[in-house]
PDB file of N, CA and C in Angstrom:
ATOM      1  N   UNK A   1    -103.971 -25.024  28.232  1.00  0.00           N
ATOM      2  CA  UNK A   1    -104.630 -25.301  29.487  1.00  0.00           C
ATOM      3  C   UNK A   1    -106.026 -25.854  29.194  1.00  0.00           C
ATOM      4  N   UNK A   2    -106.176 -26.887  30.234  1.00  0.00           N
ATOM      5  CA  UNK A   2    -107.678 -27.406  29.470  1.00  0.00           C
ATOM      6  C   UNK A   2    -108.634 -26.737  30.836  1.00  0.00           C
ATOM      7  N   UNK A   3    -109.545 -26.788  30.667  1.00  0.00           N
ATOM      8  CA  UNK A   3    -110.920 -26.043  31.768  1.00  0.00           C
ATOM      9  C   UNK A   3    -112.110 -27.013  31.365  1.00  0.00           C
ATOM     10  N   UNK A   4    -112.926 -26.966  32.284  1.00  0.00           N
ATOM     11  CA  UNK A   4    -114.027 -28.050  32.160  1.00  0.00           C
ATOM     12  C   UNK A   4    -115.263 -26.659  32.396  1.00  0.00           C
ATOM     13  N   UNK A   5    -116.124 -26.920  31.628  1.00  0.00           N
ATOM     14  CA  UNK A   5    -117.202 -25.664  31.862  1.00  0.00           C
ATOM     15  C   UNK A   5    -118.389 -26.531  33.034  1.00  0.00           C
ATOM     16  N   UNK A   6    -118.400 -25.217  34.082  1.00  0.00           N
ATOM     17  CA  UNK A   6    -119.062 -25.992  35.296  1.00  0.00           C
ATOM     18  C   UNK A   6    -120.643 -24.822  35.413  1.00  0.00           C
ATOM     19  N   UNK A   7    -120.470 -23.807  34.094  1.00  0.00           N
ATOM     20  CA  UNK A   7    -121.433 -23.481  34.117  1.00  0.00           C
ATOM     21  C   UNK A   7    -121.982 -22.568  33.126  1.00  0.00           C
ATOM     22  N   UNK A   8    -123.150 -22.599  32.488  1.00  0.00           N
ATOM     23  CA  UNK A   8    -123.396 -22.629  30.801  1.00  0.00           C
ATOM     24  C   UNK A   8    -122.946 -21.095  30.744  1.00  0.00           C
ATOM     25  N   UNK A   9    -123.041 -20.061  31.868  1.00  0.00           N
ATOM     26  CA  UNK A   9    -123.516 -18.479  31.491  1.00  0.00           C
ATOM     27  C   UNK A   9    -121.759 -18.245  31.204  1.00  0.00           C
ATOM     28  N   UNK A  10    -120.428 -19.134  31.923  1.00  0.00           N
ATOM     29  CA  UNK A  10    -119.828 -18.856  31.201  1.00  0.00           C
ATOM     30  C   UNK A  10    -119.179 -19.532  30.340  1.00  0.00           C
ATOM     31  N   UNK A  11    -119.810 -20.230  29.543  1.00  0.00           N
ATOM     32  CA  UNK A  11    -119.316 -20.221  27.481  1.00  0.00           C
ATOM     33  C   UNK A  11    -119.497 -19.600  27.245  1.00  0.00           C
ATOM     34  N   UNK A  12    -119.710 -18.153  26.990  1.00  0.00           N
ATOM     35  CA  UNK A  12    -119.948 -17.235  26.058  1.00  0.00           C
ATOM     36  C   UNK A  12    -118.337 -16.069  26.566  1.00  0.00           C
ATOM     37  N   UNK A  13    -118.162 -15.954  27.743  1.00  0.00           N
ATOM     38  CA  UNK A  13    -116.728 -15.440  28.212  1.00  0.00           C
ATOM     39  C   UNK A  13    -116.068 -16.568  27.693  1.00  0.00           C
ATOM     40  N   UNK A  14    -115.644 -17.738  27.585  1.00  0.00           N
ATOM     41  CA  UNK A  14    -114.461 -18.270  27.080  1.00  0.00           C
ATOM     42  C   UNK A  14    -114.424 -18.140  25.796  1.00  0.00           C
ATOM     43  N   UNK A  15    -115.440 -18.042  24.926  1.00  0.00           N
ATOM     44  CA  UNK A  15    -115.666 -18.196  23.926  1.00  0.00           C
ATOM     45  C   UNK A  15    -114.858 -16.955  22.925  1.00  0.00           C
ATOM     46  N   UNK A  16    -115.018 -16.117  23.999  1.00  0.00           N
ATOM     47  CA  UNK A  16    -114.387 -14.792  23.229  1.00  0.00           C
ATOM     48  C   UNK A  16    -113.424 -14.247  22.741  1.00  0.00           C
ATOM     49  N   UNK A  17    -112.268 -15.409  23.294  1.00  0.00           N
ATOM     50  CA  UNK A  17    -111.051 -16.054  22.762  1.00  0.00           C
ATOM     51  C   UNK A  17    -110.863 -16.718  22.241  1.00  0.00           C
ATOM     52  N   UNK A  18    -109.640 -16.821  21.686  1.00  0.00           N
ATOM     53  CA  UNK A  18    -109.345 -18.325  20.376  1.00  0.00           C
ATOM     54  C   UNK A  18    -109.461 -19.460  21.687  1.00  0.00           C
ATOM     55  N   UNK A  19    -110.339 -20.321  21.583  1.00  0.00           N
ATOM     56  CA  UNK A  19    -110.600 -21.351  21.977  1.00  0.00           C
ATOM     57  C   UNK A  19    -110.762 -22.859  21.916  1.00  0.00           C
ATOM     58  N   UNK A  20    -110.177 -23.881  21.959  1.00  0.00           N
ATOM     59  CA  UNK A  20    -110.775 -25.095  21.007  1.00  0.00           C
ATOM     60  C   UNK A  20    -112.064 -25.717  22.119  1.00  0.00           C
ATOM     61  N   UNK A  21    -113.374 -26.269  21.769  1.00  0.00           N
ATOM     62  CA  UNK A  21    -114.199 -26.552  22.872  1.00  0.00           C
ATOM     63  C   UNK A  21    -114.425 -28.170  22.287  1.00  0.00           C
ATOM     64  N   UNK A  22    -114.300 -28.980  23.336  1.00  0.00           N
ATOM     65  CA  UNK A  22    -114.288 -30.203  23.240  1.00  0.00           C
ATOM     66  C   UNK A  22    -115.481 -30.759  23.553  1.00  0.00           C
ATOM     67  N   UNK A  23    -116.612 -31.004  22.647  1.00  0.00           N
ATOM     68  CA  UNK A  23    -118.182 -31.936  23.120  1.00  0.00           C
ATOM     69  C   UNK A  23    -117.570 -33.136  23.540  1.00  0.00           C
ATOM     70  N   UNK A  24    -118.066 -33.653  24.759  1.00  0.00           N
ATOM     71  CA  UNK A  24    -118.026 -35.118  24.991  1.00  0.00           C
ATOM     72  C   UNK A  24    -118.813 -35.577  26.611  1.00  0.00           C
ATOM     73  N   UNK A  25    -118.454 -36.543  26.000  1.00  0.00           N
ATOM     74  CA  UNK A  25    -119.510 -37.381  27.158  1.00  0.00           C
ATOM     75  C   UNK A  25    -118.548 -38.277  28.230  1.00  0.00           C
ATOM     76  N   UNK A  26    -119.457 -38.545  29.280  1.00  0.00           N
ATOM     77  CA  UNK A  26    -117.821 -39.525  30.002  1.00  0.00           C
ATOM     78  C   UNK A  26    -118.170 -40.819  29.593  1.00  0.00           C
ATOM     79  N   UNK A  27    -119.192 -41.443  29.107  1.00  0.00           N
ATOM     80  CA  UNK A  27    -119.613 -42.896  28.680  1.00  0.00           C
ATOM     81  C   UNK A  27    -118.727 -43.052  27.730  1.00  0.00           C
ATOM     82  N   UNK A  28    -118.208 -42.044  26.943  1.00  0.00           N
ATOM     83  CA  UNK A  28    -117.891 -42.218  25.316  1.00  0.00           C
ATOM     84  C   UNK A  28    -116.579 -42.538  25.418  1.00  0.00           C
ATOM     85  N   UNK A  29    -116.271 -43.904  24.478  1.00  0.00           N
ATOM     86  CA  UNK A  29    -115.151 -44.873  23.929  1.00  0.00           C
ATOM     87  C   UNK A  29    -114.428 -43.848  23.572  1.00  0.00           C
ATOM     88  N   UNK A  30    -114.743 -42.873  22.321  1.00  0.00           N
ATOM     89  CA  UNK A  30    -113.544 -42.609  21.238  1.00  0.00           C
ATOM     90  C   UNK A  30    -113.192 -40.916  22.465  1.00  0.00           C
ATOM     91  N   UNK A  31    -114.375 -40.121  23.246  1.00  0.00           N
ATOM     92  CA  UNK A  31    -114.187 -39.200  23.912  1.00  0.00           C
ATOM     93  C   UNK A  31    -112.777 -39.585  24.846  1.00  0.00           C
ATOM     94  N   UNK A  32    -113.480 -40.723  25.138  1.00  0.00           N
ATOM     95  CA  UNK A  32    -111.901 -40.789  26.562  1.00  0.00           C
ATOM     96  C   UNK A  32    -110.626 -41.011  26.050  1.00  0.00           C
ATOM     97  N   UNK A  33    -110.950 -41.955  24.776  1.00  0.00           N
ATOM     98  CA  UNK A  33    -109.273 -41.888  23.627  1.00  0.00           C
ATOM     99  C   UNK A  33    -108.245 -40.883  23.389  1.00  0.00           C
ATOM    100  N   UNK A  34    -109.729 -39.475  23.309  1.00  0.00           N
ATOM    101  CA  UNK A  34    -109.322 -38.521  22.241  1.00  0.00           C
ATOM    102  C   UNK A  34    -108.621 -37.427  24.088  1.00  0.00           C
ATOM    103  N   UNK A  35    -108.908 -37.604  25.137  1.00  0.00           N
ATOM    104  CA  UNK A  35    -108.662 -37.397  26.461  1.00  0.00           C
ATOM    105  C   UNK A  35    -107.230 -37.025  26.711  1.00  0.00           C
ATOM    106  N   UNK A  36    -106.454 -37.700  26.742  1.00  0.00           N
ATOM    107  CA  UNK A  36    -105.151 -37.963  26.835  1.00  0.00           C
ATOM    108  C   UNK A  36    -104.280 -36.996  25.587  1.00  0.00           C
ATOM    109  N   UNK A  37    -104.714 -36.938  24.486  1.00  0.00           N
ATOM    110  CA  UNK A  37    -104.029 -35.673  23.470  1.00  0.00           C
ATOM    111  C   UNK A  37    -104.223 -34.541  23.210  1.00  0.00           C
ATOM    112  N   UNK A  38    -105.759 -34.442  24.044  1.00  0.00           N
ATOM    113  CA  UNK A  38    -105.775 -33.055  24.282  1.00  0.00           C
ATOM    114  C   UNK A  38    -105.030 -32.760  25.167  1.00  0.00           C
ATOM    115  N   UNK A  39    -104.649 -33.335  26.212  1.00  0.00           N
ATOM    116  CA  UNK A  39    -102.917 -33.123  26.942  1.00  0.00           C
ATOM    117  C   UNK A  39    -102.107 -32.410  26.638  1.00  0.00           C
ATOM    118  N   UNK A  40    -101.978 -32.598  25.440  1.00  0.00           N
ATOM    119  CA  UNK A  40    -100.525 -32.597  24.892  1.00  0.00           C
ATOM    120  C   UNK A  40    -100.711 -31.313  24.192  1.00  0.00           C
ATOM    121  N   UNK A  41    -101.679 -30.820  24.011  1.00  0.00           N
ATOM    122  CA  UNK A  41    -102.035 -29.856  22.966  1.00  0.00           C
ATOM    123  C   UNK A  41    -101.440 -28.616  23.670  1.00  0.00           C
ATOM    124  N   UNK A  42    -100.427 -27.875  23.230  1.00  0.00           N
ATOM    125  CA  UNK A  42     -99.932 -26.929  23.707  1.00  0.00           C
ATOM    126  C   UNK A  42    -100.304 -25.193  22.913  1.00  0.00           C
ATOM    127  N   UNK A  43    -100.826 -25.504  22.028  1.00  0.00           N
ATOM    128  CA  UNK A  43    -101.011 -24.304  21.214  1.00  0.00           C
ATOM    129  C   UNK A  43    -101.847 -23.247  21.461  1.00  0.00           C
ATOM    130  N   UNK A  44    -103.449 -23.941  22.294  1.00  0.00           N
ATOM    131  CA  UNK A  44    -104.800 -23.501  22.525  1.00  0.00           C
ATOM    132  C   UNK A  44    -105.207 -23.772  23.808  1.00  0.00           C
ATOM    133  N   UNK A  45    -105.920 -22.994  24.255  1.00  0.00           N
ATOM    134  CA  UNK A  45    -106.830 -23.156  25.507  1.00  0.00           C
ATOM    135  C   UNK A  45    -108.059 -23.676  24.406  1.00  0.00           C
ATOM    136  N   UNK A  46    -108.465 -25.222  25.797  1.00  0.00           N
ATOM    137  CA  UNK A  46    -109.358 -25.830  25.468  1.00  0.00           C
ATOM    138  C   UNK A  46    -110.532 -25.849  26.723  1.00  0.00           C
ATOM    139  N   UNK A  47    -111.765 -26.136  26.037  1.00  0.00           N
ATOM    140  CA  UNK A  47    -112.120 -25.753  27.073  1.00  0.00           C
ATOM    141  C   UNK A  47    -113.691 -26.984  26.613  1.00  0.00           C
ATOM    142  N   UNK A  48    -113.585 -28.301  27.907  1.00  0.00           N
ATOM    143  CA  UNK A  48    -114.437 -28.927  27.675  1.00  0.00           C
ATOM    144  C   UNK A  48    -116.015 -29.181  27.903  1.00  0.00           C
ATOM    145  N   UNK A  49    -116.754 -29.323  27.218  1.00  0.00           N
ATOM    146  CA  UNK A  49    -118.444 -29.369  27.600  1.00  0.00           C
ATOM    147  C   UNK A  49    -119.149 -30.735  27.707  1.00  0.00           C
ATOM    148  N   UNK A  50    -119.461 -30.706  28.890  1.00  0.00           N
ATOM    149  CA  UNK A  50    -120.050 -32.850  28.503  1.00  0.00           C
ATOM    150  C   UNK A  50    -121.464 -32.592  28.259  1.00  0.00           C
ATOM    151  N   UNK A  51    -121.779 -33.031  27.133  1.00  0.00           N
ATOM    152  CA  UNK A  51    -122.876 -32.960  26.343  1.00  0.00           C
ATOM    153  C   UNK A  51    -123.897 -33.124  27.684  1.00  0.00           C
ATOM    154  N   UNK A  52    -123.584 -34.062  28.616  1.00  0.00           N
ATOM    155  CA  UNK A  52    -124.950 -34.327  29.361  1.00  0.00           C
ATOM    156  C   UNK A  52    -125.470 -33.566  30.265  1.00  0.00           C
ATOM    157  N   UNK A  53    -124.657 -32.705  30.664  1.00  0.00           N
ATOM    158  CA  UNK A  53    -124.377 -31.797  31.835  1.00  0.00           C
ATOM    159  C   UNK A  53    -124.749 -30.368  30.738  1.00  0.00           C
ATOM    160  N   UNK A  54    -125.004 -30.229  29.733  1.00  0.00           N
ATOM    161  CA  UNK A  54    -125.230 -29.109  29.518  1.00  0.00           C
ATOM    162  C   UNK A  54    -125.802 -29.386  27.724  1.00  0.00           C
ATOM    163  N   UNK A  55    -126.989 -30.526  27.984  1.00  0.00           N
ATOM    164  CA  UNK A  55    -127.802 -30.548  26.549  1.00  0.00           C
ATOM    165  C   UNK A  55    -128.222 -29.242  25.382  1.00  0.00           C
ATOM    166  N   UNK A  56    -128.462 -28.846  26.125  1.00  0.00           N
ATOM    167  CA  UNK A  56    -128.708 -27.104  25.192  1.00  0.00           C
ATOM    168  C   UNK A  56    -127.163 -26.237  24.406  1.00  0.00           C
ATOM    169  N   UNK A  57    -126.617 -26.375  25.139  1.00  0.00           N
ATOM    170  CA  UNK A  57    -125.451 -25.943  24.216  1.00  0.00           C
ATOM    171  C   UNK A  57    -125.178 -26.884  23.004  1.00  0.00           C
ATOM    172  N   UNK A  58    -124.950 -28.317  23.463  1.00  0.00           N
ATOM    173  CA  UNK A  58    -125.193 -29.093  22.432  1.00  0.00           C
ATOM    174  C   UNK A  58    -125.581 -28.996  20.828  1.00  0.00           C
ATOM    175  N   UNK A  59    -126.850 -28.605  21.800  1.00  0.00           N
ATOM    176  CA  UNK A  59    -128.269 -28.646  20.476  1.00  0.00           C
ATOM    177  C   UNK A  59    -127.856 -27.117  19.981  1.00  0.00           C
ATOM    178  N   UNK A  60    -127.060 -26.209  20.786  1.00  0.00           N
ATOM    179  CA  UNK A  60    -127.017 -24.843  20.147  1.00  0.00           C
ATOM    180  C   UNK A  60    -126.057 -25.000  18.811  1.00  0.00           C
ATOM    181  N   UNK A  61    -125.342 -25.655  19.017  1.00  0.00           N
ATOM    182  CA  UNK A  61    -124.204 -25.992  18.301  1.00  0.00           C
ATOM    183  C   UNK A  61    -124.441 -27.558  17.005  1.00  0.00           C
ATOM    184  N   UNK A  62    -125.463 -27.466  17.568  1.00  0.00           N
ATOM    185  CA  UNK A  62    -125.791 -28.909  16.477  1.00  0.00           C
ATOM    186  C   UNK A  62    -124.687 -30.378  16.211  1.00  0.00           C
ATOM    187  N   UNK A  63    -124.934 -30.112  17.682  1.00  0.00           N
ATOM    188  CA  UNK A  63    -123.756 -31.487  18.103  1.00  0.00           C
ATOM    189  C   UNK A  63    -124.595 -32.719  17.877  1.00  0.00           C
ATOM    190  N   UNK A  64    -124.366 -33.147  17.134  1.00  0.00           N
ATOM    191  CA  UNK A  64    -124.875 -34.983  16.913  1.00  0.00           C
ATOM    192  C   UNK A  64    -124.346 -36.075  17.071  1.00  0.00           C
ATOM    193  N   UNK A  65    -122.988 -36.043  16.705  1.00  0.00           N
ATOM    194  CA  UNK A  65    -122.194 -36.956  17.200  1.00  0.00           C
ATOM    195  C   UNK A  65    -121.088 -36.314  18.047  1.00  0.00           C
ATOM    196  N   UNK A  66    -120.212 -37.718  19.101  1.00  0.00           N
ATOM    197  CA  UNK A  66    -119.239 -36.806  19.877  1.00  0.00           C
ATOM    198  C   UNK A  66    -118.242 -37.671  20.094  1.00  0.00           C
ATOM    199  N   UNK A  67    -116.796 -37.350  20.504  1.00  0.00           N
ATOM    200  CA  UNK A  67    -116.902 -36.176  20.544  1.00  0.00           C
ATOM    201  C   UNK A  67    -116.417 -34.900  19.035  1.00  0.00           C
ATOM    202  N   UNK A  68    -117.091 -34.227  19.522  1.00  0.00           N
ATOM    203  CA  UNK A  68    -117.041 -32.927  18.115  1.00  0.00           C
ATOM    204  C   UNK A  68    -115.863 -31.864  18.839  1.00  0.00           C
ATOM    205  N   UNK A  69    -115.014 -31.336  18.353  1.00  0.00           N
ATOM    206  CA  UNK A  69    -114.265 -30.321  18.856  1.00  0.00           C
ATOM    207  C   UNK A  69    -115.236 -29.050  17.828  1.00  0.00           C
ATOM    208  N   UNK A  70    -114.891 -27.832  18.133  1.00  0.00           N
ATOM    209  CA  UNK A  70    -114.746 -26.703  17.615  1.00  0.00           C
ATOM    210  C   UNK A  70    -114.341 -25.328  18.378  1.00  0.00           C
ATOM    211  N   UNK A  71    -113.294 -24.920  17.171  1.00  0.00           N
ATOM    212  CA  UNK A  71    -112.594 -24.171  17.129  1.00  0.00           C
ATOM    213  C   UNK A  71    -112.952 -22.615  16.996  1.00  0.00           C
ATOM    214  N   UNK A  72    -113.436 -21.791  18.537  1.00  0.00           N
ATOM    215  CA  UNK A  72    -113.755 -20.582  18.583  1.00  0.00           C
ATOM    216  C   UNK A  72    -112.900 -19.099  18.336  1.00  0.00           C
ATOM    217  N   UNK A  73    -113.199 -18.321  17.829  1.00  0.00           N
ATOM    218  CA  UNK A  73    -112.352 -16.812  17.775  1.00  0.00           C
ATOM    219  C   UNK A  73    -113.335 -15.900  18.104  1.00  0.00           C
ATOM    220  N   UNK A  74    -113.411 -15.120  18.275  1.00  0.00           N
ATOM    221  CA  UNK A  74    -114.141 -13.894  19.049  1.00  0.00           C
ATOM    222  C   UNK A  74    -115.860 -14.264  18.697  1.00  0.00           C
ATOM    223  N   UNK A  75    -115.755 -15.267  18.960  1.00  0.00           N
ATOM    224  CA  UNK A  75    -117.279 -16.107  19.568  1.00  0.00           C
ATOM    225  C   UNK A  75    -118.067 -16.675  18.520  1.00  0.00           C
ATOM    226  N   UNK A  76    -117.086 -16.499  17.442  1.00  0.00           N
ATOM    227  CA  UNK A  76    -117.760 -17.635  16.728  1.00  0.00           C
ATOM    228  C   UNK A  76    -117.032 -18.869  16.230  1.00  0.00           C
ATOM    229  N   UNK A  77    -117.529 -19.758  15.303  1.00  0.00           N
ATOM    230  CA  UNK A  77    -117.390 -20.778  15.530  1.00  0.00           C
ATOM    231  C   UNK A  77    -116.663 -20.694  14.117  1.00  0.00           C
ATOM    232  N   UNK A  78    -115.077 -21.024  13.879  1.00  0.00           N
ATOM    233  CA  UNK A  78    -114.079 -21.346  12.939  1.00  0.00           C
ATOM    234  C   UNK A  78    -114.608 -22.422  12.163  1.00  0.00           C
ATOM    235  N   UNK A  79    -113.775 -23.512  12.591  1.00  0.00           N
ATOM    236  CA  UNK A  79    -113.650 -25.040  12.625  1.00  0.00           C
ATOM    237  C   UNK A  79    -114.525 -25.836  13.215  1.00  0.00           C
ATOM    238  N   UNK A  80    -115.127 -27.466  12.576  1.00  0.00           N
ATOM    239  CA  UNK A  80    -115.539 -27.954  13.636  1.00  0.00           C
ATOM    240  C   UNK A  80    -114.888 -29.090  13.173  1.00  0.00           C
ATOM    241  N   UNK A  81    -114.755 -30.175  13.694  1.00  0.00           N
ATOM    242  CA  UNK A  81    -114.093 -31.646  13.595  1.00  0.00           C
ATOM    243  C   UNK A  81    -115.226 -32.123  14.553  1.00  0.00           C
ATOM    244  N   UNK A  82    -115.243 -33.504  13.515  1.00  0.00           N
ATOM    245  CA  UNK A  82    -116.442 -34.629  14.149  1.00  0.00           C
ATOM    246  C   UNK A  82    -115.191 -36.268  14.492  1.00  0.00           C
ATOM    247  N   UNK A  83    -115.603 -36.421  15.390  1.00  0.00           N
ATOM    248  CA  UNK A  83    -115.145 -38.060  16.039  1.00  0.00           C
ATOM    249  C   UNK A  83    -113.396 -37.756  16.454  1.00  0.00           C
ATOM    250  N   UNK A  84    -112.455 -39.284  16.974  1.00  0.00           N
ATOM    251  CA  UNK A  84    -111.603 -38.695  17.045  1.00  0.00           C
ATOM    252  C   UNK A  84    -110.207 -38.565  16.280  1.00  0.00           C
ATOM    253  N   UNK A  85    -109.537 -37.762  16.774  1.00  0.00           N
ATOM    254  CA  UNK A  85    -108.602 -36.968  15.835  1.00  0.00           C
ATOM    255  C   UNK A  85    -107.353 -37.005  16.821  1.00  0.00           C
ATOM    256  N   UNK A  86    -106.166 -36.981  15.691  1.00  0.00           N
ATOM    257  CA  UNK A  86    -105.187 -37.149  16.393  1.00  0.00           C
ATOM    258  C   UNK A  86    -103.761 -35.695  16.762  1.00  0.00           C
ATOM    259  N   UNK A  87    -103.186 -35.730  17.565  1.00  0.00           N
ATOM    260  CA  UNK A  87    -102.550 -34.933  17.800  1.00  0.00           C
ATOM    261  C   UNK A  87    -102.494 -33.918  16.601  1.00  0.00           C
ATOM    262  N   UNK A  88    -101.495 -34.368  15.920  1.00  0.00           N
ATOM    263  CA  UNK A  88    -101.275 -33.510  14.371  1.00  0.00           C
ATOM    264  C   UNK A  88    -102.617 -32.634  13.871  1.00  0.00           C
ATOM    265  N   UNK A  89    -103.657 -33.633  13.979  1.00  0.00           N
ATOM    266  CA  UNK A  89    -104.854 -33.352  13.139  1.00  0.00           C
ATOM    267  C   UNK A  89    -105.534 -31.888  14.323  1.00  0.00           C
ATOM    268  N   UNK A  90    -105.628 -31.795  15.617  1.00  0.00           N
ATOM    269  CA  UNK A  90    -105.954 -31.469  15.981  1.00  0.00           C
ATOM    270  C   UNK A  90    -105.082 -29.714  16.186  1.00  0.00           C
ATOM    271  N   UNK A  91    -103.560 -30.160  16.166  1.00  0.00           N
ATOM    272  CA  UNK A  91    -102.733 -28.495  15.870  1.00  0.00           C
ATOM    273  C   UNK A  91    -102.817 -28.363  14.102  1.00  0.00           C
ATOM    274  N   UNK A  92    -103.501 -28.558  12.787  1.00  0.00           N
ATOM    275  CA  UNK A  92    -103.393 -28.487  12.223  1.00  0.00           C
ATOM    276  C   UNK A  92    -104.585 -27.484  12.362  1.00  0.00           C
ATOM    277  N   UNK A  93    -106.121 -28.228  13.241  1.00  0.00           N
ATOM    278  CA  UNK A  93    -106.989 -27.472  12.615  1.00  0.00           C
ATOM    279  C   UNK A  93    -106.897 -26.182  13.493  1.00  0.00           C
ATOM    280  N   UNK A  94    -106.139 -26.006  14.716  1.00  0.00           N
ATOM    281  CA  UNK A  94    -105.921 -24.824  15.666  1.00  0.00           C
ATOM    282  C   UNK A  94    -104.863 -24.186  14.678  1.00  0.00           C
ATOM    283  N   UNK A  95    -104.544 -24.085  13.726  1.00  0.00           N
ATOM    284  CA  UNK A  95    -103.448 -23.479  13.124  1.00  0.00           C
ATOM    285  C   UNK A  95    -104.022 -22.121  12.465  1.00  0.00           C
TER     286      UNK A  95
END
């Protein structure tokens, strides 16, 4: 199931689950690419953050380029993957 975070106080409740969190922007080429396969992703609740709408998490996370996925478990941070990635690549790193 994907969720769009509409408000910062709760990332830290989604977080507290295995989570994949998707940085992106809506301007972004490779973000809207990578859009459509998180679709498909059946393994994980994802749960997306648009960098612009919520700069500080960003910077909490040391997001520089996007979009960045990373891969949460009881609130911290597993995995991260930078730019985009494809189906496979993406249940490989939720594995």
């Amino acid at each position: 199931m994907i969720k769009h975070l509409d408000n910062k106080d709760d990332f830290n409740n989604f977080i507290k689950e295995r989570v994949l969190v998707d940085f992106y922007a809506d301007w972004c080429g490779p973000c809207k690419m990578l859009a459509p396969i998180l679709e498909k992703v059946d393994i994980i609740d994802i749960l997306k953050v648009n960098v612009d709408a919520f700069p500080d998490l960003a910077a909490n996370y040391g997001i520089m380029s996007i979009p960045t996925l990373i891969l949460f478990e009881n609130g911290k941070e597993i995995k991260k993957e930078i730019g985009f990635k494809t189906l496979e690549e993406i249940k490989k790193m939720c594995e």
